[in-house]
Protein backbone atom coordinates (compact mmCIF):
# COMPACT_ATOMS: atom_id res chain seq x y z
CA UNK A 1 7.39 -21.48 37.79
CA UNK A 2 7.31 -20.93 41.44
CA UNK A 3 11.02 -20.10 41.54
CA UNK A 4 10.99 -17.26 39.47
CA UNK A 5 8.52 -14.58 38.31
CA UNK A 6 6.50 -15.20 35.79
CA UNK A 7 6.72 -12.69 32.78
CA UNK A 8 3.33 -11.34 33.50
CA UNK A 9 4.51 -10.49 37.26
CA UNK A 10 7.72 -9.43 36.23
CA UNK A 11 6.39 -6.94 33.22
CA UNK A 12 2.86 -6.07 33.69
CA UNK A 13 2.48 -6.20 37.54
CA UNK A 14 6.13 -4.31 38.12
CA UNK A 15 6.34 -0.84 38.38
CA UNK A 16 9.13 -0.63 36.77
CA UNK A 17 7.46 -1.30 33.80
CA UNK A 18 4.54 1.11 31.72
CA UNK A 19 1.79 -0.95 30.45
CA UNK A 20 1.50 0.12 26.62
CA UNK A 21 -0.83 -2.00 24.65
CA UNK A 22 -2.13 -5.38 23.97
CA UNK A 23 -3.39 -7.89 21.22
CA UNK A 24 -5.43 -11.14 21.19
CA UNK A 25 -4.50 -13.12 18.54
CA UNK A 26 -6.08 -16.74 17.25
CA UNK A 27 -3.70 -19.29 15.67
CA UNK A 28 -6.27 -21.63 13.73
CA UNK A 29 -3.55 -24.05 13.34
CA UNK A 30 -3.22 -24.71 16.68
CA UNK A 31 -6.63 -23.17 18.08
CA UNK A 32 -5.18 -21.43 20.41
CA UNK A 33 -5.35 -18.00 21.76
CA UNK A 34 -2.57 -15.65 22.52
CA UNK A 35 -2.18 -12.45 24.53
CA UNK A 36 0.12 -10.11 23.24
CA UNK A 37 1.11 -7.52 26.03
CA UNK A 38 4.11 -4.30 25.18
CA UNK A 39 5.30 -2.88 28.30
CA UNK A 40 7.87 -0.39 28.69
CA UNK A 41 10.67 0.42 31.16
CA UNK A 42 10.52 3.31 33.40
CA UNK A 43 13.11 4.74 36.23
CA UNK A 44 9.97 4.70 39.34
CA UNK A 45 9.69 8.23 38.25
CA UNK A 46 6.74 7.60 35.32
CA UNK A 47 9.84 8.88 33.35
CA UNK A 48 11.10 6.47 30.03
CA UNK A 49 15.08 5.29 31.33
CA UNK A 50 17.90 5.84 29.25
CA UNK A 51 18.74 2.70 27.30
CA UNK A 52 22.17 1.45 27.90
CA UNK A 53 24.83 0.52 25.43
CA UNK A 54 22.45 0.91 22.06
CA UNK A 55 22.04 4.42 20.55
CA UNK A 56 18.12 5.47 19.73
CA UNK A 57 16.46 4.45 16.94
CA UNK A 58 13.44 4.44 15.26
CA UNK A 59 12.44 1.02 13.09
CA UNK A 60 9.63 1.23 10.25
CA UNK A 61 9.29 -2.71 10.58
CA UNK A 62 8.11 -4.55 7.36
CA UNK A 63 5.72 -7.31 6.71
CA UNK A 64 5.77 -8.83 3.24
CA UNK A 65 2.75 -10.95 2.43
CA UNK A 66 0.60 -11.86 -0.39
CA UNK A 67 -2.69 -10.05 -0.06
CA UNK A 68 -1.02 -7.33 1.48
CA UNK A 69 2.51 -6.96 -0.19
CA UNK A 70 4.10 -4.64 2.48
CA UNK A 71 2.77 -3.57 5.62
CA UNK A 72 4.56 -1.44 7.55
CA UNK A 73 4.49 -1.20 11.30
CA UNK A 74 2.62 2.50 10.78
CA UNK A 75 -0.22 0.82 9.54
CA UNK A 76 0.15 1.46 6.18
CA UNK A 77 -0.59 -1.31 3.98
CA UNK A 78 0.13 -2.11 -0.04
CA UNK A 79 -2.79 -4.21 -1.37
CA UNK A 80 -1.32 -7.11 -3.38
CA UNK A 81 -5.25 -6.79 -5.66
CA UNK A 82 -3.83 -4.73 -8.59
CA UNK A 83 -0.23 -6.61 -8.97
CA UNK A 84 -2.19 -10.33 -8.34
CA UNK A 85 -4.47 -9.26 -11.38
CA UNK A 86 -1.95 -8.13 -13.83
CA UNK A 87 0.21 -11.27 -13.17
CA UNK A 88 -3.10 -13.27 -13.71
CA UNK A 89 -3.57 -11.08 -17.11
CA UNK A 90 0.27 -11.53 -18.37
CA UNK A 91 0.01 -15.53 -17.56
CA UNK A 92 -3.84 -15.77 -19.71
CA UNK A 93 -2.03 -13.92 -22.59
CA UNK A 94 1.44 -16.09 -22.70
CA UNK A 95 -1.06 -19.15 -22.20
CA UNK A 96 -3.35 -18.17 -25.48
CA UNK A 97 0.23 -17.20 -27.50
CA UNK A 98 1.67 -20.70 -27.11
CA UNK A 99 -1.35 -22.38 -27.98
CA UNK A 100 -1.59 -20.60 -31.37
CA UNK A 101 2.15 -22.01 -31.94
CA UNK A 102 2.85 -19.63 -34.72
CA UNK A 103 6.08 -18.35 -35.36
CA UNK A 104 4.53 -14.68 -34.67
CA UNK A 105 2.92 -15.71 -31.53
CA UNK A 106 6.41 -16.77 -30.14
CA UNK A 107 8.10 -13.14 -30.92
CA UNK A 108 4.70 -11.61 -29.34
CA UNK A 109 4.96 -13.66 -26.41
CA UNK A 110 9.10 -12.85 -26.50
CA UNK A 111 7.94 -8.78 -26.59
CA UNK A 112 5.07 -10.23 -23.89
CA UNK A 113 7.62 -11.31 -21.45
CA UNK A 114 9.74 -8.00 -21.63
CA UNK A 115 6.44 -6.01 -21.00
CA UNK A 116 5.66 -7.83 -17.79
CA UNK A 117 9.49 -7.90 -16.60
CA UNK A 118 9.38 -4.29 -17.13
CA UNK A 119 6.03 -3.67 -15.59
CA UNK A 120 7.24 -5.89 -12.76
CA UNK A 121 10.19 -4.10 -12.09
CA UNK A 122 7.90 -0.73 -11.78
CA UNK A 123 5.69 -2.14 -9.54
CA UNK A 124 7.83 -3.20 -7.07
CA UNK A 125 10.12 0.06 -7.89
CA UNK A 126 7.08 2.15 -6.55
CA UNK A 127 6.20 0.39 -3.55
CA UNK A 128 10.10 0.70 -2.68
CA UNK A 129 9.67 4.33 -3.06
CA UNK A 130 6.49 4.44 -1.13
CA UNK A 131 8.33 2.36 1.78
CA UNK A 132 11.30 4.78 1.97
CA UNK A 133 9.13 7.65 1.94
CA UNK A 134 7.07 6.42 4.74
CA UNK A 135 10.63 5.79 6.93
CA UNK A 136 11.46 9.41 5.94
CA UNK A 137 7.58 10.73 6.95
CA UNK A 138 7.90 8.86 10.45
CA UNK A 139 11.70 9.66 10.90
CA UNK A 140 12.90 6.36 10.90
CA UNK A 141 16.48 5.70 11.22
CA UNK A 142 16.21 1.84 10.03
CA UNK A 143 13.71 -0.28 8.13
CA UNK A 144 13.56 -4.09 9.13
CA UNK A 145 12.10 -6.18 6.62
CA UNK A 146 10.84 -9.53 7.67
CA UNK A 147 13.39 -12.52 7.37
CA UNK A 148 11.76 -14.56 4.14
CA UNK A 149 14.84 -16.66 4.49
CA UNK A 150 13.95 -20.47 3.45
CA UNK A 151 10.43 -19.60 2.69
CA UNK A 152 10.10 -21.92 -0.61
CA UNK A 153 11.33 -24.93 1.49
CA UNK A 154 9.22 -23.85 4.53
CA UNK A 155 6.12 -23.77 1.96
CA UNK A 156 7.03 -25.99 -0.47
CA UNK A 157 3.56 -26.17 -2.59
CA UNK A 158 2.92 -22.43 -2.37
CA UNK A 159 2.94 -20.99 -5.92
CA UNK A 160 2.61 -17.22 -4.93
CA UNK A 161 6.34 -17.02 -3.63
CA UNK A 162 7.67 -17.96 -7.15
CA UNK A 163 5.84 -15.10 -8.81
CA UNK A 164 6.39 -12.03 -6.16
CA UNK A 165 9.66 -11.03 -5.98
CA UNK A 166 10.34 -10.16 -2.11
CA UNK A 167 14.03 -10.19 -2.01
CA UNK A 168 13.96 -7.45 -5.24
CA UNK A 169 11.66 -5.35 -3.21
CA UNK A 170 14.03 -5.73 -0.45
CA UNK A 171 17.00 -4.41 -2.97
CA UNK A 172 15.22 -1.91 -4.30
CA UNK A 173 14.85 -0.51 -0.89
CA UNK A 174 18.68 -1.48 0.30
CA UNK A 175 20.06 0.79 -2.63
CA UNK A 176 16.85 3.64 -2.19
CA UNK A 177 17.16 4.14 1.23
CA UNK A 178 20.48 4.91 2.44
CA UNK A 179 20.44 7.89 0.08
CA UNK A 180 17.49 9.01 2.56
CA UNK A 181 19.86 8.58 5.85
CA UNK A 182 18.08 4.99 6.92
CA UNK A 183 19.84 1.85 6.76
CA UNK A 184 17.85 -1.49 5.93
CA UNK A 185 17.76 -4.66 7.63
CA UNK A 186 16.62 -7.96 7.47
């Protein structure tokens, strides 16, 4: 707008402000191309100013996906490969136990489902562990996990959010980490 600086003048072109980084990202949705731009406040001096009114603190930001289960702002990502084929593997063996209908098949597919809730449990148990570990590594003081609030009626016909369990891995961490000295948010 003519009246008022735009954010590129008032960020990039200011000197109060460091340029840090950029990204280019394509939304196929809406084929259109964004420019991503972090800048970062400084006193004239080339010298970082003191932020006012919030104490200093380091975030380990989360991502939870699908293909990638966690990725954390660091860079470090946990593949969702292994835990898509085992859930693939527990779902071909419940489907071939109720087809045989047998009163044996049910208790094996009973024994079946306390395998995979246990096996689930670990899995996500782990990459908690991992996450904490990588807040403690980079001396994070918080961990911000992505707001999945709403996400089955946002994606109503997506069958992957029923089967991963984001708001356990999110517990898992909320009871692991705080023992560490970080807090979690969403």
């Amino acid at each position: 707008p003519a009246d008022s600086p735009t954010p590129y003048e008032r960020y990039v072109l200011s000197e109060s402000y460091e340029f840090r980084e950029s990204t280019l990202r394509y939304d196929a949705a809406t084929d259109e191309f964004y420019l991503n731009i972090s800048t970062r406040r400084t006193n004239g001096d080339d010298e970082v100013s003191e932020d006012t009114g919030h104490s200093d603190q380091t975030v380990l930001g989360i991502d939870l996906g699908v293909n990638s289960l966690a990725v954390s702002s660091t860079g470090t990502f946990w593949q969702g490969d292994d835990y898509d084929h085992w859930c693939r593997e527990f779902e071909k063996r419940r489907g071939e136990m109720q087809q045989r209908g047998t009163q044996a098949a049910h208790k094996a597919l009973l024994r079946l489902g306390k395998r995979e809730e246990a096996w689930r449990k670990q899995y996500i148990h782990t990459i908690a562990n991992e996450l904490v570990s990588e807040a403690v590594e980079h001396d994070c003081d918080v961990i911000a996990f992505e707001d999945l609030s709403d996400i089955r009626e946002r994606l109503p016909h997506a069958k992957w959010h029923h089967v991963w369990a984001f708001r356990r891995l999110f517990e898992y961490v909320s009871y692991k980490a705080p023992e560490q000295g970080v807090s979690v948010e969403q």
